[in-house]
Structure formats: C-alpha cells, structure tokens
Protein backbone atom coordinates (compact mmCIF):
# COMPACT_ATOMS: atom_id res chain seq x y z
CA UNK A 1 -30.06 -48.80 -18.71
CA UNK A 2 -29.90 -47.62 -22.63
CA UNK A 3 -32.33 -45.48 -23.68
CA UNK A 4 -34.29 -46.73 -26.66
CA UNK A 5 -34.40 -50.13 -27.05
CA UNK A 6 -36.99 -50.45 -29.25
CA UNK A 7 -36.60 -46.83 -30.99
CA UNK A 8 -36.07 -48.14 -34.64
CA UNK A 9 -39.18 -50.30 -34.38
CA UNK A 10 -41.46 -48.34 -35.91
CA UNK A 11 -44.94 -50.89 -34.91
CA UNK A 12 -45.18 -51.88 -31.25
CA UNK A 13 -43.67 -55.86 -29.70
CA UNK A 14 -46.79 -56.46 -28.04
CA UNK A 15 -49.28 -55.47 -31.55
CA UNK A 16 -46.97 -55.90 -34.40
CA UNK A 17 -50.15 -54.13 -36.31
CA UNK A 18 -50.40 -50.95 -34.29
CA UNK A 19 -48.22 -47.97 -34.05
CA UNK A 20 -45.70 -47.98 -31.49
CA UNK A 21 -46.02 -44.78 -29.83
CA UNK A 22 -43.40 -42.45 -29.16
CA UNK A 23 -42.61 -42.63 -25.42
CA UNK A 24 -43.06 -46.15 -25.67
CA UNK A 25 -39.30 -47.38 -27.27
CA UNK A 26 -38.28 -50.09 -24.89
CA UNK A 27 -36.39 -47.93 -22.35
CA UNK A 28 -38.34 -48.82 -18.94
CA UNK A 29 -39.76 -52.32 -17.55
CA UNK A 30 -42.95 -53.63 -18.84
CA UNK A 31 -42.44 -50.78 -21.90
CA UNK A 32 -43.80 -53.71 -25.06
CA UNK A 33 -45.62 -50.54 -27.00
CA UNK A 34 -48.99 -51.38 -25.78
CA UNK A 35 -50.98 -48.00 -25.80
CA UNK A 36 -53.84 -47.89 -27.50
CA UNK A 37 -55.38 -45.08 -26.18
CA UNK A 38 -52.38 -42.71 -26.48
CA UNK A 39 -51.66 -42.28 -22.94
CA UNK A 40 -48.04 -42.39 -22.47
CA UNK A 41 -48.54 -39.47 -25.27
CA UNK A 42 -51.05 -36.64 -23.11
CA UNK A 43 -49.93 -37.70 -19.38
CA UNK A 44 -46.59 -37.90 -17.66
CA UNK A 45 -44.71 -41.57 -17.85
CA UNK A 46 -43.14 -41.70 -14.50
CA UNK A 47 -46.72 -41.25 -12.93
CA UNK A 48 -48.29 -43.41 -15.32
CA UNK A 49 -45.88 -46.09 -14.49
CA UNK A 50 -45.64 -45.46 -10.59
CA UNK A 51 -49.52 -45.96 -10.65
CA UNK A 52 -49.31 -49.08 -12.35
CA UNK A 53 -46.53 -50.44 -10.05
CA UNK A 54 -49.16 -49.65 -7.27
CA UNK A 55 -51.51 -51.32 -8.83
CA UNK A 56 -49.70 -54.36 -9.88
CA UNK A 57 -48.50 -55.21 -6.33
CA UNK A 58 -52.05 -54.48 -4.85
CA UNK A 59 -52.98 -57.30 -7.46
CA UNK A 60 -50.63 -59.75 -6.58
CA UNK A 61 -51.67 -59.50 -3.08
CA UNK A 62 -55.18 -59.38 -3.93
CA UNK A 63 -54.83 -62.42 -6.40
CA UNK A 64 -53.50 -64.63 -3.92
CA UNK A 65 -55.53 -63.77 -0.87
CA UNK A 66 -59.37 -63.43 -2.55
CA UNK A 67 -59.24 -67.71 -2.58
CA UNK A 68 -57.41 -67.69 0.63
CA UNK A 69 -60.11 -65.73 2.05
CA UNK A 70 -62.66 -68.07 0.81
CA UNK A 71 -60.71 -71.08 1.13
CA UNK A 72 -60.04 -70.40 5.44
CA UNK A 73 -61.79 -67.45 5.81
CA UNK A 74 -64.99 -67.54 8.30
CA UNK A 75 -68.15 -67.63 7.21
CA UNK A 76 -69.15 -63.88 8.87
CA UNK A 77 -66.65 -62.77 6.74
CA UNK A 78 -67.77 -63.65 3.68
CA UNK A 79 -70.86 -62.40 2.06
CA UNK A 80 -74.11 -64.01 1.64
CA UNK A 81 -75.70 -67.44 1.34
CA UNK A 82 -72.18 -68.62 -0.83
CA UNK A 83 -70.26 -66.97 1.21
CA UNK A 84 -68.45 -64.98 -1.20
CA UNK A 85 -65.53 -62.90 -0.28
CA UNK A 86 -66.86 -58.76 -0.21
CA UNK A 87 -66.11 -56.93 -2.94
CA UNK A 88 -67.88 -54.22 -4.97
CA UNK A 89 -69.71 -56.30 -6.94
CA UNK A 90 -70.29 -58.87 -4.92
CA UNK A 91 -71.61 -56.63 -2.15
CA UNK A 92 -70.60 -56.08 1.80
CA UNK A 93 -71.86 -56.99 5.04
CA UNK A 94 -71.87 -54.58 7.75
CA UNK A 95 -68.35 -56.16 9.27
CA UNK A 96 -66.71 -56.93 6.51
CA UNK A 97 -67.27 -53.29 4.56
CA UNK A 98 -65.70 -52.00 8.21
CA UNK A 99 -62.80 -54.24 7.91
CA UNK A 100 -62.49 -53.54 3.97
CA UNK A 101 -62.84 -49.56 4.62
CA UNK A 102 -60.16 -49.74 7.03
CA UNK A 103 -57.76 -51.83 5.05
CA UNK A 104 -58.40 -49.00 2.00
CA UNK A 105 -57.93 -46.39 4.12
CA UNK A 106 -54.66 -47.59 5.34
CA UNK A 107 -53.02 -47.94 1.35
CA UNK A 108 -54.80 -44.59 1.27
CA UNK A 109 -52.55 -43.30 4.15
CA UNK A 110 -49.70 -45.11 2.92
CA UNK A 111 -50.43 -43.87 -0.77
CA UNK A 112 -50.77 -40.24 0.40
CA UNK A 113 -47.59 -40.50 3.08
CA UNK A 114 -45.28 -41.48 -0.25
CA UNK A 115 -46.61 -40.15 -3.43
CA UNK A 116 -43.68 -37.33 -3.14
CA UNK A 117 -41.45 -39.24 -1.53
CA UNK A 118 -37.82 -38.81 -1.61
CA UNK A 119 -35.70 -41.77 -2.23
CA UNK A 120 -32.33 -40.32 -4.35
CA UNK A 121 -30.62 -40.44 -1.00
CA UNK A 122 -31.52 -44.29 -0.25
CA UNK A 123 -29.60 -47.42 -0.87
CA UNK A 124 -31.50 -48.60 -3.75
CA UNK A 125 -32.26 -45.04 -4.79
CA UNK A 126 -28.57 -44.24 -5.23
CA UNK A 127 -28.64 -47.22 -7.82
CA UNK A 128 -31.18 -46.55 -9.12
CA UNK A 129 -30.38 -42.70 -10.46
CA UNK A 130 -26.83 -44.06 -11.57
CA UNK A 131 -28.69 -47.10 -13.45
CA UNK A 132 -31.29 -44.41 -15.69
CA UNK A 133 -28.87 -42.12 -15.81
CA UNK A 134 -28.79 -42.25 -19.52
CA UNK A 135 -32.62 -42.06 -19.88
CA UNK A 136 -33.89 -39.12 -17.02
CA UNK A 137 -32.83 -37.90 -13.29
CA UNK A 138 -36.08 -39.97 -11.22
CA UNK A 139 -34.91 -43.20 -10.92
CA UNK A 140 -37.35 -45.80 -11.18
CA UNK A 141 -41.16 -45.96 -10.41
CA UNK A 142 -42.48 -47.85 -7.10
CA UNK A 143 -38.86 -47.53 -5.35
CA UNK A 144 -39.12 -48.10 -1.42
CA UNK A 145 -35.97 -48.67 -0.17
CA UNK A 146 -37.44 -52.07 0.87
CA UNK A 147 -35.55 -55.64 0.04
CA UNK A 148 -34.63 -57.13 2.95
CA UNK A 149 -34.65 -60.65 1.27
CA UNK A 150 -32.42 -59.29 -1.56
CA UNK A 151 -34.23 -60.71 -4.07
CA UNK A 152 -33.60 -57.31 -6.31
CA UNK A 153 -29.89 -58.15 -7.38
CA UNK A 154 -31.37 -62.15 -7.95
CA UNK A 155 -30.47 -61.61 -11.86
CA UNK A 156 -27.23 -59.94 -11.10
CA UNK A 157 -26.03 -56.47 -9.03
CA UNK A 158 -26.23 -54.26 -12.11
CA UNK A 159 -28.67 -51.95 -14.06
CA UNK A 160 -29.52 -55.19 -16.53
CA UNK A 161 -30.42 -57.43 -13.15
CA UNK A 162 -31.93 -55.41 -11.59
CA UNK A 163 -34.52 -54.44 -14.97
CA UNK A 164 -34.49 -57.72 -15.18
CA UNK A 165 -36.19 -58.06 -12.15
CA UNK A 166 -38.74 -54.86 -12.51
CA UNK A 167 -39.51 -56.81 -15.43
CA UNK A 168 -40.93 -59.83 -14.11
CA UNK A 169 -42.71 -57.49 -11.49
CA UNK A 170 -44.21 -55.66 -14.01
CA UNK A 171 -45.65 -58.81 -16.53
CA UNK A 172 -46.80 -60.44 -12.97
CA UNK A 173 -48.54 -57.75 -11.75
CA UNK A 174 -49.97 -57.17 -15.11
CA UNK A 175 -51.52 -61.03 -15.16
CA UNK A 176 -52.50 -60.64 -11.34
CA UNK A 177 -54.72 -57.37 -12.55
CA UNK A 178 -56.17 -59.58 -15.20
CA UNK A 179 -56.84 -62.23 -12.84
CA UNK A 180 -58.11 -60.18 -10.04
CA UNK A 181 -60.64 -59.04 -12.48
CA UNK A 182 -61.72 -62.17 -13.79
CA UNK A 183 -62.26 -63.06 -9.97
CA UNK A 184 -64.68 -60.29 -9.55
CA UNK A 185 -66.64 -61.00 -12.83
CA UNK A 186 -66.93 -64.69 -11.97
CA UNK A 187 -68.06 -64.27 -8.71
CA UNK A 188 -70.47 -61.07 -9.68
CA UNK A 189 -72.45 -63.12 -12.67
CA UNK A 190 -72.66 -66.82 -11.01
CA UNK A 191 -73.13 -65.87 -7.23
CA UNK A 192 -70.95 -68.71 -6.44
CA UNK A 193 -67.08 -68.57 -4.96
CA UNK A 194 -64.24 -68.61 -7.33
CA UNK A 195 -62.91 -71.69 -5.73
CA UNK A 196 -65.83 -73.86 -6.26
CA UNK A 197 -65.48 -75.85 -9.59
CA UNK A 198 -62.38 -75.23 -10.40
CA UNK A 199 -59.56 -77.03 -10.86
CA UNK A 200 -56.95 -74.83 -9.11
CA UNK A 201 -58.82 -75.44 -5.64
C-alpha cells in the first residue's frame, strides 16, 4: 500500500467543499476525507479506525438480524403490544434485557480479551505489516487472523486485493451503521416494527 493517495488533493473526495484534513490523504480503507469534526487531527488513527471496524461489523450483524428477529422471532421476545425487537429506545422486557445484557457482555469480553492483541506473528498479520510497510509498523485495524472462507484474497493475493477488500468492508459497514440507526428511529417514533409497511419485507 502507497502512502498518500490523495496527498495533493488539497479539499476532501467525499466534500469537494471542505478541507481535507491532514491524516486523511487516501492511504487506509474507507480514508474519502470525511472529518468534519477534526478527529483524525486530536486522537490516534489506528484506534480511531479499529473502533470503527468494530463498529461496522457489529452493524452488519445487527442490520441483518433486527428484521430477522421480528420477522421469526417469538413474540416473548419482542417488546410490547407490536412486538418490537428490544432496544434502547424501544425499551426491554425483563427476558429479553437478560438475553441482550448477556450478548453485550460477551463483545465486552471479547472487546477487552483483544484490544492489545498481538497479531504481527499471524498468517494474515505477516501480510499485513509487509503490505503498510510503506505507511507505519501496525498493520491494519480489525485484523483477527480469521478467514477460513478466504474471501480476503477474493480481489487478488496482494496489498491492492486485499485493500480492495477492507474497502468494501469499510463502505458496508458504514451503510449498515446508517441503517441500524434508521431502524431504531423508525421503530422509537411510530411504535410499530420496521418490517411492517415496507417494501423490503
């Protein structure tokens, strides 16, 4: 991966009208110069970007199994008269806050058992130091070791296929955060489950 990308661009891809800020130049997945806030510029980018990794894939899970859950899910599952799946807005019954504490306390766990993990020494780890070589010494955010579909080298076995495939990642998981709030709004304001009235389901 070649550092800098974007580095002679002096407004950002994703708002050709705002300033594209510094850290922001194209180098990493996902990096369009969308900051608005100045983040990338006060807090550290590898954190910043493992966090939104985390998030992301928590997303796409979520944005797939909220209408599953409310689709095939049982009705003392759900919440109230609608039976709407939990949720903070939305509200909790006795069970399901049990069953949604204990699912948050296991990525909890998980989150606290690899936030300093070490993964230089794994397979994809290995690749993934000699792929950002050029640009720092971590390797890449949200790296588990874990393919066992190989589905990583689907855009080719090199540092371009596999960013390739970050990207894509990174712009879903980005959408499934959008949609996953749009779920939660919907369902907060009209009381009523996100797969009623709508064309989708």
């Amino acid at each position: 991966v070649q550092a800098g990308r974007y580095a002679e661009k002096e407004n950002s891809i994703a708002v050709p009208f705002l300033k594209r800020p510094t850290n922001l130049d194209g180098t990493h997945a996902g990096d369009v110069g969308f900051d608005p806030l100045g983040l990338s510029e006060r807090f550290d980018m590898y954190t910043m970007m493992e966090a939104e990794i985390r998030h992301a894939r928590l997303a796409m899970l979520a944005v797939v199994g909220w209408p599953l859950s409310e689709l095939a899910g049982p009705d003392w599952m759900l919440h109230g008269p609608n039976h709407i799946a939990p949720s903070v807005l939305n509200g909790f019954d006795p069970l399901s806050f049990i069953a949604t504490a204990a699912i948050f306390g296991g990525f909890g766990f998980f989150e606290y058992k690899t936030s300093l993990r070490r993964v230089d020494d794994k397979t994809l780890g290995k690749k993934h130091v000699e792929d950002m070589a050029n640009v720092w010494k971590y390797g890449v955010p949200g790296d588990y070791n874990f393919d066992p579909l190989n589905f990583y080298s689907m855009f080719g076995d090199d540092a371009a296929g596999r960013k390739a495939m970050r990207e894509l990642e990174v712009s879903h998981g980005r959408w499934a955060m959008v949609g996953i709030t749009f779920f939660a709004m919907w369902e907060a304001l009209t009381g009523h489950q996100i797969v009623e009235n709508n064309m989708f389901f």
